[in-house]
Protein backbone atom coordinates (compact mmCIF):
# COMPACT_ATOMS: atom_id res chain seq x y z
CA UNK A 1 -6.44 3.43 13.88
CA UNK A 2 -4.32 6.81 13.55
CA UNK A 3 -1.85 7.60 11.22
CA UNK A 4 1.28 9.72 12.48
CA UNK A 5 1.43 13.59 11.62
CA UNK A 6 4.16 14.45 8.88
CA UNK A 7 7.00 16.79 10.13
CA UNK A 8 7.95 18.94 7.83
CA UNK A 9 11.50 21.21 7.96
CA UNK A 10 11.85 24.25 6.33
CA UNK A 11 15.66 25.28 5.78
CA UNK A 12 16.17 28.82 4.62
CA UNK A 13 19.24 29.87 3.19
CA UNK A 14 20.85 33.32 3.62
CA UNK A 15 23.61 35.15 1.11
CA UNK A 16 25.78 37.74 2.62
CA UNK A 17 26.95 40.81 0.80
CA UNK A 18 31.07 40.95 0.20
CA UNK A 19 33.16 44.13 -1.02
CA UNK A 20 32.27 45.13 -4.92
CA UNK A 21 34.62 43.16 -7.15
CA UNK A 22 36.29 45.71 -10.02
CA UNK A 23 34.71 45.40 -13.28
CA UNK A 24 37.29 42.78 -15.33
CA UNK A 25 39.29 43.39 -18.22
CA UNK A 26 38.98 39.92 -19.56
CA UNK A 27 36.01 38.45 -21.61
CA UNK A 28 33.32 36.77 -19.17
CA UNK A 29 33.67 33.28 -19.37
CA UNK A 30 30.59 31.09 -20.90
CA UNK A 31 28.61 29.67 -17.68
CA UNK A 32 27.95 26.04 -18.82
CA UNK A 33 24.68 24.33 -17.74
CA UNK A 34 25.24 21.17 -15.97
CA UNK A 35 23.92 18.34 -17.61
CA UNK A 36 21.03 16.37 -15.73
CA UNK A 37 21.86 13.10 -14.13
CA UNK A 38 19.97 11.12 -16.25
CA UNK A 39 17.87 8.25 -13.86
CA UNK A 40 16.54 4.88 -14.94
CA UNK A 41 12.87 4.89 -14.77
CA UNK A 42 11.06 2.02 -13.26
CA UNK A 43 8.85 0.04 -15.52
CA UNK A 44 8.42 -2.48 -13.79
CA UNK A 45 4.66 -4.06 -13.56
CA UNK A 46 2.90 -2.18 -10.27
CA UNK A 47 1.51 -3.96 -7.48
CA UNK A 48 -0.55 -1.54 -5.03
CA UNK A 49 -0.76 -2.35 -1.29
CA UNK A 50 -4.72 -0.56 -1.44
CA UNK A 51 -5.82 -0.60 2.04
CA UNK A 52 -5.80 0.94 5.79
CA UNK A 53 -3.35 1.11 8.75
CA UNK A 54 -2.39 -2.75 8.66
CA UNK A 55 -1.56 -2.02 4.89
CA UNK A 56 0.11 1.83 5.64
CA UNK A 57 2.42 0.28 8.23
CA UNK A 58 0.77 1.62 11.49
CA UNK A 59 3.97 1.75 14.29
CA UNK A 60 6.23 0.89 12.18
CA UNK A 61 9.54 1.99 11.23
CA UNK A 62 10.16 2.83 7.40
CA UNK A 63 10.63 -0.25 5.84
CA UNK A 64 8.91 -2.34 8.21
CA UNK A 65 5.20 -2.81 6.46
CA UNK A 66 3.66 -5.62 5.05
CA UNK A 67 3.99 -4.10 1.52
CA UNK A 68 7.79 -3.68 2.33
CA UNK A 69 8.19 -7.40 3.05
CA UNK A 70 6.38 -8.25 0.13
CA UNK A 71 9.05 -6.40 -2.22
CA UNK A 72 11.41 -8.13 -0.81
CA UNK A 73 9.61 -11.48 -0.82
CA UNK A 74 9.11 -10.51 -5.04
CA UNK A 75 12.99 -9.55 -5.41
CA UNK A 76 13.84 -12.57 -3.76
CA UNK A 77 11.52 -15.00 -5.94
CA UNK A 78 12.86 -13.06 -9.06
CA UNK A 79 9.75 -11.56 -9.44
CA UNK A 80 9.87 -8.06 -11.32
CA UNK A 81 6.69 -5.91 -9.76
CA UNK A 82 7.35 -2.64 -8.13
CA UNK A 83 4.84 -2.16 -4.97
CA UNK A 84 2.77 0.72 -3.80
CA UNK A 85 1.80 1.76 -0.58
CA UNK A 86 -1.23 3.49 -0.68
CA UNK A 87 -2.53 2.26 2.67
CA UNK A 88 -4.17 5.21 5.02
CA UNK A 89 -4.86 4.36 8.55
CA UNK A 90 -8.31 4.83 9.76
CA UNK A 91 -9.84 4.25 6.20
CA UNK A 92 -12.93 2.65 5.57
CA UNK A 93 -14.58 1.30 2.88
CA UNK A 94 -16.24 5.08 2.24
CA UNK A 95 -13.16 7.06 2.23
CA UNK A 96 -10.85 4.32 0.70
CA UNK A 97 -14.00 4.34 -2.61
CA UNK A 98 -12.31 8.30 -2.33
CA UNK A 99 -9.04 7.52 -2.71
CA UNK A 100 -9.63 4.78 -5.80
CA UNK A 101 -8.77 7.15 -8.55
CA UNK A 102 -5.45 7.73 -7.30
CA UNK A 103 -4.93 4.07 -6.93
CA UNK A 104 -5.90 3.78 -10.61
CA UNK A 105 -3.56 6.44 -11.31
CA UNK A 106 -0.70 4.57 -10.88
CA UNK A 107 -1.67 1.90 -13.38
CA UNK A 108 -1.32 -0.88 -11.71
CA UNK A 109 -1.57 -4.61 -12.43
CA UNK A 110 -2.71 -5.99 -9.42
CA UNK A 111 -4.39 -4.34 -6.01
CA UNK A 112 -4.52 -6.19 -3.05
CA UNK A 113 -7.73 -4.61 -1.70
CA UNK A 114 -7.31 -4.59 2.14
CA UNK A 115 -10.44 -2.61 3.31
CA UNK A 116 -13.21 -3.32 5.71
CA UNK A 117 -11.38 -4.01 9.20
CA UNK A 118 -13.02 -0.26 10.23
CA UNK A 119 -15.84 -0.44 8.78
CA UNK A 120 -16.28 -3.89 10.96
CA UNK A 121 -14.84 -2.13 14.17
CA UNK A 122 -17.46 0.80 14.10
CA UNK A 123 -20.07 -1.42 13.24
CA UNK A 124 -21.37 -0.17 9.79
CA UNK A 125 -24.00 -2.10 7.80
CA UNK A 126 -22.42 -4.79 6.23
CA UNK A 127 -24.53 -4.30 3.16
CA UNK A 128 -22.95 -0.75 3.30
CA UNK A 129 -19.53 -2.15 3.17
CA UNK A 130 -20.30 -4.79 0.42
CA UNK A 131 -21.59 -1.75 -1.98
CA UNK A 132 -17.83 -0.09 -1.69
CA UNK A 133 -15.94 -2.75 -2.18
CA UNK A 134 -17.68 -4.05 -4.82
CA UNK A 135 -17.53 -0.83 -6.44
CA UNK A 136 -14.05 -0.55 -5.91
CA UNK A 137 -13.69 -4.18 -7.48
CA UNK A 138 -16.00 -2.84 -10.54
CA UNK A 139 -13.85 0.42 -11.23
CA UNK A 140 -10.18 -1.56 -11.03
CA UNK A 141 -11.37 -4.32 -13.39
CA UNK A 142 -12.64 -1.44 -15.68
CA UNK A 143 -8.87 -0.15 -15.78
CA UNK A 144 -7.73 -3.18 -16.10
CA UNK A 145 -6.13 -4.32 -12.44
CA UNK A 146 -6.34 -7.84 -11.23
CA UNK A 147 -7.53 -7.36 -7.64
CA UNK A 148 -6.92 -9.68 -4.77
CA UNK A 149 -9.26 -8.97 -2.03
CA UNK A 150 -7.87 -8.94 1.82
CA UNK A 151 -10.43 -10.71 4.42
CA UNK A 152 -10.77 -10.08 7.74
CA UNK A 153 -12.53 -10.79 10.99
CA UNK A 154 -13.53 -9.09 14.53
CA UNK A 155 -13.00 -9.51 18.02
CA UNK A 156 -15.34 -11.72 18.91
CA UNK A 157 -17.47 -9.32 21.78
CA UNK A 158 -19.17 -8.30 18.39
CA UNK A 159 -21.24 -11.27 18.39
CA UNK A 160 -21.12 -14.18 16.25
CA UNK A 161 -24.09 -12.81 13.71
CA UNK A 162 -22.22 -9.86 12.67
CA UNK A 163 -19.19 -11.62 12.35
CA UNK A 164 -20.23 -14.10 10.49
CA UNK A 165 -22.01 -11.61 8.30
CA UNK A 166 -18.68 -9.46 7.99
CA UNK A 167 -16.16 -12.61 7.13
CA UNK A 168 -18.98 -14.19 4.89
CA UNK A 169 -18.73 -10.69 2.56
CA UNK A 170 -15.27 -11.42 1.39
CA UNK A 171 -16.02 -14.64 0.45
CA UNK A 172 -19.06 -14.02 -1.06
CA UNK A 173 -17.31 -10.93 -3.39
CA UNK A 174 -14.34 -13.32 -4.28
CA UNK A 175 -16.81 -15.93 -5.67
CA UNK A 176 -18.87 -13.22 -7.46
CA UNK A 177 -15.93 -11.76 -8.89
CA UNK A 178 -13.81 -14.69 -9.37
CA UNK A 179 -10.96 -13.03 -7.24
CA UNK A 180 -8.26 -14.73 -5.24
CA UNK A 181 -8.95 -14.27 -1.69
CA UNK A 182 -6.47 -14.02 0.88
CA UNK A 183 -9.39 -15.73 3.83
CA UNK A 184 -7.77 -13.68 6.79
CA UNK A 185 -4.99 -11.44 6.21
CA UNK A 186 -3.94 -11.73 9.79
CA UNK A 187 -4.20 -15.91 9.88
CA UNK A 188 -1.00 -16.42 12.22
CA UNK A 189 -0.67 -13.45 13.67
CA UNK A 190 -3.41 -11.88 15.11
CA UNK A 191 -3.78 -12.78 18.58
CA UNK A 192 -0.09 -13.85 19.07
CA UNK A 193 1.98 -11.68 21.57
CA UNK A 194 5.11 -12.69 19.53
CA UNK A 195 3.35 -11.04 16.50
CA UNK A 196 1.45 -8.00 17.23
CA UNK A 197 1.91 -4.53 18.78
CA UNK A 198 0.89 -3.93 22.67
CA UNK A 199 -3.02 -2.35 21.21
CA UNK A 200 -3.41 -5.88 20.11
CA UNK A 201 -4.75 -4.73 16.33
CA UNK A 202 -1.46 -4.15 14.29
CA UNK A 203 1.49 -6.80 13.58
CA UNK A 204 4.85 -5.90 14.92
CA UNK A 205 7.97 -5.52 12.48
CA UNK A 206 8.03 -9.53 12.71
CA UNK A 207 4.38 -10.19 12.16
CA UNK A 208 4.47 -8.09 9.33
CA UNK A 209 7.15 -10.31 7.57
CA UNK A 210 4.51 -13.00 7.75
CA UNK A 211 1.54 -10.96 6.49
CA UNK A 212 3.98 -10.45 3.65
CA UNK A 213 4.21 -14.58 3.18
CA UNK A 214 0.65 -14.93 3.42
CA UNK A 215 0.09 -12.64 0.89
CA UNK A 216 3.25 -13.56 -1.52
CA UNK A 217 1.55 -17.51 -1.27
CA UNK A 218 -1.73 -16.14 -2.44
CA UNK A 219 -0.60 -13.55 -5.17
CA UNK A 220 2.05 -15.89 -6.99
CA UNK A 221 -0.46 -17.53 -9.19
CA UNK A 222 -0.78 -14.50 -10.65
CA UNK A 223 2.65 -13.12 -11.25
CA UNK A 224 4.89 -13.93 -14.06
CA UNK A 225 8.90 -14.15 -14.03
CA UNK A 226 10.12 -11.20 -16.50
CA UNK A 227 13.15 -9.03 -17.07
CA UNK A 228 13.49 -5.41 -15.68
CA UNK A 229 12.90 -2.90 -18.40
CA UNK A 230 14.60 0.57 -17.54
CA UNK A 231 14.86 3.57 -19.91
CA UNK A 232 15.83 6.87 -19.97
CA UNK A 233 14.53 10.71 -19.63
């Protein structure tokens, strides 16, 4: 799973040189600083998206991922969480354990842990996988995040041991943990035309929106209905 390269523009601005003005006569004016436009800050509760491409939004447009449809499915319910992104495509288990501190970072109150689907897809030791994710689960409950952890399966040419093996490890780290588990993150979409891009691993703009149900039905028992608190610089 790839993630697309970031274009960045450079504009560079250019000041001619005009005539010399005459020195004036009259006192210089006082330049006045303009006053910062002061912008609400968002305190609302964070939920962060913590997972690979299926989380990042892989062929999407802007807007388009799972996370996004699960704002809106949060705004709509009258649900005040702000949600994160911080899905990478191509991460595994290894490299997502990496990127935890910045996840903690943002403080958040619940992580929906979608990781695994690569490690499954390269075939890594699924007792290599469990030791990441349950260190993941360790460090967020140590900072104080709820997490809800993502399952997922394999196309089934990798044999029925490993996948049994590889679906049984979500499971098994819910019930250790006592975490809500979403069984298969893709349950309704994956291997529906209507639902998924043409490489047959990532949901389309509409299969997205119901990744974004599934998830909402799972994570409501754990939200609570509260006002939006904004302040000031």
């Amino acid at each position: 799973m790839k993630s697309f390269p970031v274009i960045l523009v450079l504009v560079t601005a250019f000041t001619g040189c005009g005539r010399k003005e005459q020195p004036s006569t009259e006192p210089a004016k006082e330049q006045r600083a303009a006053a910062p436009e002061s912008r609400p800050l968002d305190n609302r509760p964070v939920i962060v998206a913590f997972g690979d491409s299926l989380s990042e939004g892989y062929g999407l447009a802007p807007g388009q991922s799972y996370p996004d449809n699960l704002q809106r499915e949060l705004d709509r319910g009258g649900y005040s969480y702000r949600v994160e992104n911080a899905g990478v495509s191509g991460d595994t288990t290894s490299t997502g354990l990496t990127r935890l501190d910045g996840v903690i970072s943002l403080h958040p109150e619940i992580v929906i842990l979608e990781l695994g689907a690569n490690d499954g897809l390269r075939g890594i030791p699924i007792a290599a996988s469990t030791a990441n994710l349950e260190q993941m689960i360790i460090a967020l409950r140590k900072a104080g995040a709820r997490t809800v952890l993502a399952g997922m399966t394999l196309p089934p040419n990798y044999g029925p041991v490993y996948i049994k093996s590889f679906e049984k490890m979500y499971a098994t780290l819910a019930d250790k943990y006592k975490l809500l588990l979403i069984p298969f993150l893709l349950e309704g979409v994956a291997g529906t035309t209507q639902y998924m891009q043409q490489d047959g691993l990532h949901p389309n703009a509409a299969g997205a929106r119901r990744v974004a149900v599934t998830v909402m039905k799972t994570l409501e028992p754990l939200l609570s209905r509260r006002p939006r608190l904004v302040s000031t610089p």
